[in-house]
Protein backbone atom coordinates (compact mmCIF):
# COMPACT_ATOMS: atom_id res chain seq x y z
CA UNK A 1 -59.89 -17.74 23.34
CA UNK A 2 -56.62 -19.30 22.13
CA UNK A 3 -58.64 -21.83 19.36
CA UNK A 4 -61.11 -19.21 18.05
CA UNK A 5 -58.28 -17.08 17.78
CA UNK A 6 -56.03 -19.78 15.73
CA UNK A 7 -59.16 -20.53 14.05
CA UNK A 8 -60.39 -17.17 13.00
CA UNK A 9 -55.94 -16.83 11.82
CA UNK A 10 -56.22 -19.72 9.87
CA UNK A 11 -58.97 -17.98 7.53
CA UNK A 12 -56.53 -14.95 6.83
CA UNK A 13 -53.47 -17.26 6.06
CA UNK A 14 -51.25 -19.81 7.65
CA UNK A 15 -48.69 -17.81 7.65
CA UNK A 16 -50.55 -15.15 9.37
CA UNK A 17 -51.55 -18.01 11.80
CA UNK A 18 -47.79 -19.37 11.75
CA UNK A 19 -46.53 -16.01 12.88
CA UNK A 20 -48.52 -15.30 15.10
CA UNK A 21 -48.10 -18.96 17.17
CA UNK A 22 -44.32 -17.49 17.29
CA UNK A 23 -44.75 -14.22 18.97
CA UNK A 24 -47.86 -15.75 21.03
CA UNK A 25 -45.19 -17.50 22.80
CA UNK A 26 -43.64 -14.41 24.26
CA UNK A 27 -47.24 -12.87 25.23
CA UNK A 28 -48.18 -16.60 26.78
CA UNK A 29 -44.89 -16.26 28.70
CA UNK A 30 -45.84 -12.91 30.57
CA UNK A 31 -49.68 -13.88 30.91
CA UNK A 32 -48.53 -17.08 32.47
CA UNK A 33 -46.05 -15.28 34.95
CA UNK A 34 -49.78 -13.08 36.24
CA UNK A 35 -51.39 -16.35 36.47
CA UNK A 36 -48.92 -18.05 38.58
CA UNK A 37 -48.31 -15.26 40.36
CA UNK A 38 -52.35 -14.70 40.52
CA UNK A 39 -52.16 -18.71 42.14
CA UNK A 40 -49.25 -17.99 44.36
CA UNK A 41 -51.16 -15.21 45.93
CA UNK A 42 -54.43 -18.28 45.63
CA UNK A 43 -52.52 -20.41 48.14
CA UNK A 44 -51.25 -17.70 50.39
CA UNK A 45 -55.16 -16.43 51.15
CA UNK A 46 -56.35 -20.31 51.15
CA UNK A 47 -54.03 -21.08 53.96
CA UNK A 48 -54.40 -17.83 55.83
CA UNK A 49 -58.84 -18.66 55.40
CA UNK A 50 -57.95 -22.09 57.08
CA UNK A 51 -56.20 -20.70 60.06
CA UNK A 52 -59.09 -18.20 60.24
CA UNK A 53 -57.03 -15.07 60.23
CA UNK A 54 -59.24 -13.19 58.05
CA UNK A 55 -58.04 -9.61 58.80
CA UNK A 56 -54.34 -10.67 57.21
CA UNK A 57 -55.85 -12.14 54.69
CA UNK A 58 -58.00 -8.85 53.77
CA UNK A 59 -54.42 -6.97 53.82
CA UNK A 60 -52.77 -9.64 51.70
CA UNK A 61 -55.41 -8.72 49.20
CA UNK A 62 -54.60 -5.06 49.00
CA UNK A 63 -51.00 -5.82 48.92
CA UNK A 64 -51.17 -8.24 45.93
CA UNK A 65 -53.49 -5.67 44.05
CA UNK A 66 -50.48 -3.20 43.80
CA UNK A 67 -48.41 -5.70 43.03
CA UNK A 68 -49.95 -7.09 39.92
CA UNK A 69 -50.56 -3.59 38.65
CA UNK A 70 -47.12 -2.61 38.91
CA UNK A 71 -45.94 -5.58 37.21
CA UNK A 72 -48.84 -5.53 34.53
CA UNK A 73 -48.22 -2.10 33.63
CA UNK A 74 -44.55 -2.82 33.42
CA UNK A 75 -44.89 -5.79 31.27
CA UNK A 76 -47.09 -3.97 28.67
CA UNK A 77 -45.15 -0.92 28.35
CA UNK A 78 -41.50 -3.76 27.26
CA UNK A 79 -43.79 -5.77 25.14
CA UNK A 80 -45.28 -2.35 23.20
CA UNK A 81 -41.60 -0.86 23.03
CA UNK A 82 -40.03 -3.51 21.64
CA UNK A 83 -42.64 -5.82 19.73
CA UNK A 84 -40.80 -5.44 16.42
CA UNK A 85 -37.32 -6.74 18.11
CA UNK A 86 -38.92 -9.78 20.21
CA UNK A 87 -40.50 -10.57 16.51
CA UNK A 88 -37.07 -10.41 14.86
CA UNK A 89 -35.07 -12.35 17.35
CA UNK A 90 -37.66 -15.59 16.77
CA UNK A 91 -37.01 -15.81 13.75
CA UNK A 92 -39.72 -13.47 11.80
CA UNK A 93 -39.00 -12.14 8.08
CA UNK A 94 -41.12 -10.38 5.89
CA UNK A 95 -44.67 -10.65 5.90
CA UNK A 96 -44.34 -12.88 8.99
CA UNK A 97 -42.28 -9.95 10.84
CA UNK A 98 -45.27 -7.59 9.75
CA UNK A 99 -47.89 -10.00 11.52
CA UNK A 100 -46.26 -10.81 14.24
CA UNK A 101 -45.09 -6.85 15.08
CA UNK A 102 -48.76 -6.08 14.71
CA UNK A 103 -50.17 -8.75 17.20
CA UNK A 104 -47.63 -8.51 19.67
CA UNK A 105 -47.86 -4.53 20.06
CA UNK A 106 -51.63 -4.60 20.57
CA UNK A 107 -52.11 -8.04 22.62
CA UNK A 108 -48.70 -7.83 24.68
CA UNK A 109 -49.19 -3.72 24.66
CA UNK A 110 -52.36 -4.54 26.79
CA UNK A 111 -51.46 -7.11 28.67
CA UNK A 112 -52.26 -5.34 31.62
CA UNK A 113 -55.63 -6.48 32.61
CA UNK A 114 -54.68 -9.95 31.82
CA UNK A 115 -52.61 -9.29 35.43
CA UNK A 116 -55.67 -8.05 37.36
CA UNK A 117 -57.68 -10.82 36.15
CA UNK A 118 -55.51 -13.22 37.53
CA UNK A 119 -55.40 -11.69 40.87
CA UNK A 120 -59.27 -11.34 40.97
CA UNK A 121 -59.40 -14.89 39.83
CA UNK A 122 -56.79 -15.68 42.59
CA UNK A 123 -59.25 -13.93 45.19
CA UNK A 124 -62.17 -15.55 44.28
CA UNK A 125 -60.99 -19.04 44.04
CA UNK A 126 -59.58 -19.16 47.61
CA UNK A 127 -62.56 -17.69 48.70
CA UNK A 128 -64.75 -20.60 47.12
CA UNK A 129 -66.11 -18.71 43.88
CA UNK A 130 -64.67 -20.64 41.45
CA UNK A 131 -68.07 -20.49 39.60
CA UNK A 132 -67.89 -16.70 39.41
CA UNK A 133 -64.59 -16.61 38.04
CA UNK A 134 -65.85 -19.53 34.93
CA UNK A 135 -68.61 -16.83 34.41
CA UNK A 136 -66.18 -14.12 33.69
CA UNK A 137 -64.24 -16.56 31.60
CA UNK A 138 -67.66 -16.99 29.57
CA UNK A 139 -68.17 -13.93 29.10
CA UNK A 140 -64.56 -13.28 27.85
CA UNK A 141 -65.16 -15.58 25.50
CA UNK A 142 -68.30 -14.63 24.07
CA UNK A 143 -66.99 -10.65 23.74
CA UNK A 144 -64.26 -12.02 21.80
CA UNK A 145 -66.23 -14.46 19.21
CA UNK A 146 -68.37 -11.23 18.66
CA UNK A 147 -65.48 -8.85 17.87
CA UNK A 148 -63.75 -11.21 15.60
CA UNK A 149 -66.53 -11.94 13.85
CA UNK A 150 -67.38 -8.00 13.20
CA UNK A 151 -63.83 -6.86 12.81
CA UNK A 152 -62.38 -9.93 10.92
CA UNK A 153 -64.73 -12.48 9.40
CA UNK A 154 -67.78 -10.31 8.30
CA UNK A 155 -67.91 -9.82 5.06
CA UNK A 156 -69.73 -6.09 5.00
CA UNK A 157 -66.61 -5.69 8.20
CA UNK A 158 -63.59 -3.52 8.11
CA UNK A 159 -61.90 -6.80 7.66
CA UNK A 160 -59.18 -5.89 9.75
CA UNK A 161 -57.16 -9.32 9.66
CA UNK A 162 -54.49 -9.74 12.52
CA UNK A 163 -54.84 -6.74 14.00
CA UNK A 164 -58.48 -6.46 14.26
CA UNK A 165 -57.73 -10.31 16.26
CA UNK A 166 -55.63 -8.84 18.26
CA UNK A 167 -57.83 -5.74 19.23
CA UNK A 168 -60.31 -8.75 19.97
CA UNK A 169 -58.64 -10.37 22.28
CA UNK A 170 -57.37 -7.08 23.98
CA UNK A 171 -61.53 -5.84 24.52
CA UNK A 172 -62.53 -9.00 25.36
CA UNK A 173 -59.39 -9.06 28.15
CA UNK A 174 -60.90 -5.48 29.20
CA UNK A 175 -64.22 -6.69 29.47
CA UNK A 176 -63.64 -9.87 31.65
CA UNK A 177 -61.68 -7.54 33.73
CA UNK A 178 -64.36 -5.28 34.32
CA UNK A 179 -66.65 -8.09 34.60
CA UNK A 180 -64.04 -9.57 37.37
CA UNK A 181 -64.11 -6.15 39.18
CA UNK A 182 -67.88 -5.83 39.54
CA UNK A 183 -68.03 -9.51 41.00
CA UNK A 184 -65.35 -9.26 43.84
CA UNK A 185 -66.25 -6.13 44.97
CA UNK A 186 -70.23 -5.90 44.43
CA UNK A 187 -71.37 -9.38 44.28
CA UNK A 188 -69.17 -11.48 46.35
CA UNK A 189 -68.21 -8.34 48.01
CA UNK A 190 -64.81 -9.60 49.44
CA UNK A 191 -63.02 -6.72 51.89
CA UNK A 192 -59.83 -5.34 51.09
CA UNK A 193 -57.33 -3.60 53.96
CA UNK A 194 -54.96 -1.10 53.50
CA UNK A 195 -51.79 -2.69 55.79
CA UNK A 196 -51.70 -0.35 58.76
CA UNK A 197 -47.95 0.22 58.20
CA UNK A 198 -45.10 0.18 55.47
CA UNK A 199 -43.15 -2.83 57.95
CA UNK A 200 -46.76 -4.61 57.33
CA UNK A 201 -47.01 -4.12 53.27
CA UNK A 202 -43.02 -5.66 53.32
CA UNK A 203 -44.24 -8.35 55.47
CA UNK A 204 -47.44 -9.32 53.51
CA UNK A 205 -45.18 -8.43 50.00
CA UNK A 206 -42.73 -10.76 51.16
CA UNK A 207 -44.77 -13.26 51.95
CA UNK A 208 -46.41 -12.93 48.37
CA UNK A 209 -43.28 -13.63 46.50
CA UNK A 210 -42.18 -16.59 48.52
CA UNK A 211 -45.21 -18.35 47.81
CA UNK A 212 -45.20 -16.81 44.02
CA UNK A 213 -41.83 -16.86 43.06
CA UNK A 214 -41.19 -20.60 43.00
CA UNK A 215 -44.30 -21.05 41.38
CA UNK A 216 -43.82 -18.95 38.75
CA UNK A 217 -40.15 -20.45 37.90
CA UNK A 218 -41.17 -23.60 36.57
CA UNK A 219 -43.72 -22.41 34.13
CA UNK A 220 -41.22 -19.49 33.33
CA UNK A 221 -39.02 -21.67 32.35
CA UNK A 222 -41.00 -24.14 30.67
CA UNK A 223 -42.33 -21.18 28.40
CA UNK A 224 -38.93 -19.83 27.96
CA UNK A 225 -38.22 -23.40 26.60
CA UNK A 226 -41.46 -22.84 24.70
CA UNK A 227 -39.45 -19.49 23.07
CA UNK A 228 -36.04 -21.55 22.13
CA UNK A 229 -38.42 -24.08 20.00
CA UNK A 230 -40.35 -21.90 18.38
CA UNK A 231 -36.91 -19.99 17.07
CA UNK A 232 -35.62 -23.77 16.08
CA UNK A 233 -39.35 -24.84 14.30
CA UNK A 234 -38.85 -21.31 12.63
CA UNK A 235 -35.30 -22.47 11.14
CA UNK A 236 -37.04 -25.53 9.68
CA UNK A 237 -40.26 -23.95 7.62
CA UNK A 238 -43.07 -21.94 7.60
CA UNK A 239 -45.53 -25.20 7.32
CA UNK A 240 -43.87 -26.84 10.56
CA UNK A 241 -44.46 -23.59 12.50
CA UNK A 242 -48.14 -23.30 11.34
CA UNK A 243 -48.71 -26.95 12.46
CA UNK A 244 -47.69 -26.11 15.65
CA UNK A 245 -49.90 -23.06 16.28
CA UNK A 246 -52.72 -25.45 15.34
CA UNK A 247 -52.09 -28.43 16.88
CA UNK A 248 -51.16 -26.46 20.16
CA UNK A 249 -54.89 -24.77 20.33
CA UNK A 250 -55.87 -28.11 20.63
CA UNK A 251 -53.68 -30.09 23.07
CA UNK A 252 -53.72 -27.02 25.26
CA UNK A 253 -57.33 -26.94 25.56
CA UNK A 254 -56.30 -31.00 26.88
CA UNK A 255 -53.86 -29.47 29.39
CA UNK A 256 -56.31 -27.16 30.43
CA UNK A 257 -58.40 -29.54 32.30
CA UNK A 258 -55.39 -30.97 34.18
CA UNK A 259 -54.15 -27.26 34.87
CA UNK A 260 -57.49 -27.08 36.45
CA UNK A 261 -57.52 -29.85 38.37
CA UNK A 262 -53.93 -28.82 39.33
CA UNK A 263 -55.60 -25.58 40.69
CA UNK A 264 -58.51 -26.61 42.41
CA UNK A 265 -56.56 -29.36 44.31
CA UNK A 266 -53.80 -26.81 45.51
CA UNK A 267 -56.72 -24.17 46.69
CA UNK A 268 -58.21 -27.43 48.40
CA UNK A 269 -55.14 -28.74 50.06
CA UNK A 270 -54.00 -24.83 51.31
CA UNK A 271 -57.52 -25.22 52.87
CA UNK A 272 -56.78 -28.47 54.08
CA UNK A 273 -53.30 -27.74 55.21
CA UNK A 274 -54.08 -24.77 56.99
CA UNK A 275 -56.56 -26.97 59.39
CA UNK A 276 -53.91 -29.92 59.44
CA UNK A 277 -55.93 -32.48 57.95
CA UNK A 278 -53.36 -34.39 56.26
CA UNK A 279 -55.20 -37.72 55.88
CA UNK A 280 -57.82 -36.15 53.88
CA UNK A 281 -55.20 -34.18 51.92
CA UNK A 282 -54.05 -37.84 51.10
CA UNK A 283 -56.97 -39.13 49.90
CA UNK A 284 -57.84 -36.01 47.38
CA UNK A 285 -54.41 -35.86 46.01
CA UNK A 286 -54.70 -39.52 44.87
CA UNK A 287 -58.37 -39.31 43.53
CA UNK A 288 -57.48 -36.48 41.43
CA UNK A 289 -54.40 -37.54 40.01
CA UNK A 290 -56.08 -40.43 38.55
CA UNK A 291 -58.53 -38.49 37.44
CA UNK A 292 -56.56 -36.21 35.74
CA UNK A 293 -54.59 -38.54 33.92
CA UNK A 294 -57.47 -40.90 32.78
CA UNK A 295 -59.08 -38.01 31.22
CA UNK A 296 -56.11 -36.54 29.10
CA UNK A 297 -55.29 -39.59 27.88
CA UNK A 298 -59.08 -40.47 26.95
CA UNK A 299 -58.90 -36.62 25.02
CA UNK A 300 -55.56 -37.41 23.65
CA UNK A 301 -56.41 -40.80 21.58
CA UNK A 302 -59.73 -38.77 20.92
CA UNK A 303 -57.51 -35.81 19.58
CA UNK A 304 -55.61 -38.73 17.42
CA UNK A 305 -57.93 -39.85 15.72
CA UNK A 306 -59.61 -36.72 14.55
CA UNK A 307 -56.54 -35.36 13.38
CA UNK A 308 -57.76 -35.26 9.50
CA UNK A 309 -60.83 -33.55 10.74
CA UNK A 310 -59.05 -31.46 13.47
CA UNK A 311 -56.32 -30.20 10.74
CA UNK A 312 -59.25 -29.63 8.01
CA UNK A 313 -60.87 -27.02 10.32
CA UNK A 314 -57.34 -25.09 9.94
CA UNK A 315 -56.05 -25.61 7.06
CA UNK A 316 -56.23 -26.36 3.29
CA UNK A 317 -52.49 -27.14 3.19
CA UNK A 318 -51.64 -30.83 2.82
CA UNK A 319 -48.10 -30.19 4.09
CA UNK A 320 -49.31 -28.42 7.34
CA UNK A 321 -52.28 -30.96 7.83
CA UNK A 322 -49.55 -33.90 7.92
CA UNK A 323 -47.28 -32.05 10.30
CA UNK A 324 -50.61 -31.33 12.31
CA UNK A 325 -52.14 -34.68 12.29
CA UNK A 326 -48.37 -36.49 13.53
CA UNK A 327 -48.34 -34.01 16.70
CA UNK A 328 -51.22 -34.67 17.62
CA UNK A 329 -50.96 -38.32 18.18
CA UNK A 330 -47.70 -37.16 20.27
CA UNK A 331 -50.08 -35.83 22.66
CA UNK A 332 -50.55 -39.81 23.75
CA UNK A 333 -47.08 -39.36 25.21
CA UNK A 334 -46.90 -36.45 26.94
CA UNK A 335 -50.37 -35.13 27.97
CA UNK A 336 -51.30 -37.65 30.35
CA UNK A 337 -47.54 -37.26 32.29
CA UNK A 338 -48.29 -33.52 32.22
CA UNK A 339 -51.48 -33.75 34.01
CA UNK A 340 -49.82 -36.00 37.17
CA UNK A 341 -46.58 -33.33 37.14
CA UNK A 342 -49.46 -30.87 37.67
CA UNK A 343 -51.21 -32.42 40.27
CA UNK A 344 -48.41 -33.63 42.18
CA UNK A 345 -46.64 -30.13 42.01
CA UNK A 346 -49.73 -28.32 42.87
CA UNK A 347 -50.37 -30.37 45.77
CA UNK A 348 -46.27 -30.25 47.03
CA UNK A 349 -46.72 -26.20 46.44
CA UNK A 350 -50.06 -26.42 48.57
CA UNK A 351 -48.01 -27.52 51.83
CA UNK A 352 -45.20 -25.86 51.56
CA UNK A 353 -42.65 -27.13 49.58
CA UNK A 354 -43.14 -25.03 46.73
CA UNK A 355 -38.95 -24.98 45.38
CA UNK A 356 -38.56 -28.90 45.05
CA UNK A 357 -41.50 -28.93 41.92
CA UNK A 358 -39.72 -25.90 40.31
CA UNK A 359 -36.14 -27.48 40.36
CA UNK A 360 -37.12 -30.64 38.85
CA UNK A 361 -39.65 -29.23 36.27
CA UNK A 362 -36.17 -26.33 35.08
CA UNK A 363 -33.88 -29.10 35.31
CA UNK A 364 -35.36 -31.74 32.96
CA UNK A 365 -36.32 -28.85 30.39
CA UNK A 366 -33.51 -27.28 30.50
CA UNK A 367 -31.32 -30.64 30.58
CA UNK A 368 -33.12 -32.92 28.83
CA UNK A 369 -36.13 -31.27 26.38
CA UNK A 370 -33.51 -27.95 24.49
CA UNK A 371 -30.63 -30.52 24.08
CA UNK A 372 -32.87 -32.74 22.36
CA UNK A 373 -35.03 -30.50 20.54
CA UNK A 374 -32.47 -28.93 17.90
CA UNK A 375 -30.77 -31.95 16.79
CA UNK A 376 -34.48 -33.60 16.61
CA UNK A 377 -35.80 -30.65 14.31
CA UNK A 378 -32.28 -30.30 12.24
CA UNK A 379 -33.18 -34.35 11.17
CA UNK A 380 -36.43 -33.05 9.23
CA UNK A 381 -35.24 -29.93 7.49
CA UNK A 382 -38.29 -29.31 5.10
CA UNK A 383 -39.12 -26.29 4.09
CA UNK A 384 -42.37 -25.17 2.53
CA UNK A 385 -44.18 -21.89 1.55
CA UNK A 386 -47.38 -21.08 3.53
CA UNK A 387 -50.69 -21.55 2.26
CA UNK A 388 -52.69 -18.53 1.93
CA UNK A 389 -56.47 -18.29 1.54
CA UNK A 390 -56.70 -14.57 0.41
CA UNK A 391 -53.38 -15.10 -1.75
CA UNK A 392 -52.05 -11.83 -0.07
C-alpha cells in the first residue's frame, strides 16, 4: 500500500509526496506499535499451542481483543486531535503543513482497524494461517488501487488529491479488517473465551504486555529515531525530503521480506520452544538467516542499479532523482544487516529473552544513528523548491 500510495503522491506533486513521507512517520510509528504488539500477542498463543493448553490460549485471545481496541481507539482519537500540531513540530510550512494536516487527520484519525488487523493477523499466524492473513493483505491492496484510482487519478474523478489518498488507504484498512473478521471467526473459525474471572483477565493481560512490551520498544524507538530525521531532512530541503519518501517505498518493500522471515521464524521457534526442541530451533534459525540476508542484498544491488528507472517512476525532478538514486545504493549497507538483526531478534524474543534485542537495537540508535545523523545532514545543506506536476 505504502508504494502505490507514494506513487499515486508523486502524480499530485513532490511536495505533496514530500509532506506526506514526514507525517507518515508518525502514523507508521503507531501502526507499528499494533503490529508488534499484534506479534507479541503471536508468540504468547504459539507457545501456549505447543504446550497444548488450548483453553488459555482461547482466553488470551479475548483478552488481547480488548486490548487492541482500547489502544486503537485511543491512538486515533490523539492523532485526529492534534494532526495539525504533530505536522508543525516536523517541520511542515505552508502548503506542506496543509498536506500533511489533511493526511494525518484521516489516515492516523482511523487508525483503528489497523490495530484489529494486527491482532487477527497475530491469531491466525500462530494458529498456522499465514495464507489467510496474505489473502486479506491482497485484498487490502486491491480496494486501495481501486479507490485511488477513482478518487485521485481518474480523470472524469472528483480528483480529490491527498485527501482522497488518504480516504483510500483508510477504506481499504476497513475492508481488510472486515475481511480479517469474517476469516477468524467463520472460516478458520478459531474460539474465543471470556476469562472466567477479573484475577484471570490481569493474569492473561499481564502476560500480554510482557511478551509485547519489549517487543514493541525497539521498533518504537527505531521509528521515533525515524521522527528526529525526518525533522533534520526537513531543515535541509524540500527535494531531500521527497527523495526519501521515494526511495523509502522501495527499500521497505526490501525489509519487508526479512520482517517476514523475522515473523515466521519467531511463530516457528514459539512452536518449537514450547515442545523443547532446541536442536531443530538451531538448525531453522541458521537456514533463515542466510536466507534472509542473501536475498536483501540480491534486491539491494538490484534496487542500485535501477535507480534512474526507479526515481523516473516518481519524479520529473532532476534534483530529487539524484538524491533518490544515491540512497538507494545505501541500501547495499544496511539492508542486508537489517534482515540478520531481524532474524536473530525474532528468534531471541521466540524463547524468551525478549529485553536483550530491545536494549541493543535503543542503544545503538539512540547512541550511535541521532548523533550522527544531524551533523551528517548539516554537511549537505541544499535547498531546493519542489517539483510540481499540476503547478498548484
Amino acid at each position: 500500500m505504502g508504494l502505490v500510495d507514494t506513487w499515486a503522491l508523486g502524480r499530485i506533486s513532490d511536495a505533496a509526496a514530500a509532506s506526506v513521507g514526514s507525517v507518515n512517520t508518525v502514523t507508521t510509528f503507531v501502526l507499528m506499535m499494533f503490529s508488534f504488539l499484534g506479534q507479541g500477542g503471536s508468540l504468547v498463543y504459539a507457545r501456549m499451542l505447543g504446550q497444548g493448553k488450548h483453553r488459555k490460549v482461547q482466553e488470551c485471545y479475548s483478552v488481547a481483543l480488548l486490548l487492541h481496541i482500547l489502544l486503537g481507539v485511543v491512538a486515533s482519537a490523539v492523532l485526529l486531535l492534534w494532526a495539525r500540531e504533530m505536522a508543525q513540530l516536523l517541520g511542515l510550512r505552508g502548503p506542506l503543513l496543509s498536506y500533511g494536516t489533511t493526511f494525518l487527520q484521516v489516515v492516523g484519525g482511523s487508525c483503528a482497524p489497523h490495530s484489529l488487523v494486527a491482532m487477527f493477523g497475530g491469531v491466525m499466524a500462530a494458529n498456522g494461517f499465514t495464507r489467510a492473513g496474505m489473502f486479506a493483505a491482497v485484498l487490502t491492496n486491491i480496494v486501495n488501487i481501486v479507490l485511488i484510482y477513482l478518487l485521485v487519478l481518474l480523470p472524469a474523478g472528483p480528483r480529490r488529491g491527498v485527501r482522497g489518498i488518504a480516504l483510500s488507504t483508510a477504506l481499504a484498512t476497513a475492508a481488510g479488517l472486515l475481511f480479517s473478521a469474517w476469516l477468524v471467526f467463520f472460516r478458520i473459525r478459531i474460539r474465543f473465551r471470556r476469562p472466567p474471572s477479573a484475577e484471570r483477565l490481569r493474569e492473561h493481560g499481564a502476560l500480554l504486555m510482557a511478551f509485547a512490551l519489549p517487543t514493541m520498544l525497539e521498533p518504537a524507538f527505531w521509528q521515533a529515531a525515524q521522527i528526529t530525521t525526518t525533522r533534520i531532512i526537513a531543515a535541509v530541503g524540500p527535494d531531500e525530503l521527497a527523495a526519501r519518501m521515494y526511495t523509502l517505498s522501495i527499500t521497505n518493500m526490501i525489509g519487508m521480506f526479512g520482517s517476514a522471515l523475522s515473523q515466521g521464524l519467531q511463530i516457528a521457534v514459539g512452536h518449537l520452544a514450547g515442545a523443547g526442541e532446541l536442536d531443530r530451533i538451531r538448525r531453522i534459525t541458521r537456514t533463515t538467516r542466510l536466507v534472509g540476508v542473501g536475498v536483501a542484498l540480491t534486491l539491494a544491488l538490484l534496487a542500485g542499479l535501477s535507480g534512474g528507472w526507479i526515481m523516473d517512476q516518481f519524479t520529473d525532478s532532476p534534483e530529487v532523482a539524484e538524491s533518490g538514486r544515491l540512497l538507494l545504493w545505501c541500501g547495499l549497507l544496511y539492508l542486508p544487516g537489517s534482515s540478520l538483526i531481524m532474524t536473530t531478534a525474532s528468534t531471541l524474543r521466540a524463547v524468551g529473552h525478549v529485553t536483550y534485542p530491545a536494549a541493543v537495537g535503543i542503544l545503538v540508535l539512540w547512541g550511535v544513528f541521532i548523533p550522527l545523523a544531524h551533523p551528517l545532514a548539516a554537511a549537505r545543506p541544499r535547498h531546493h523548491r519542489c517539483h510540481d506536476r499540476h503547478g498548484d
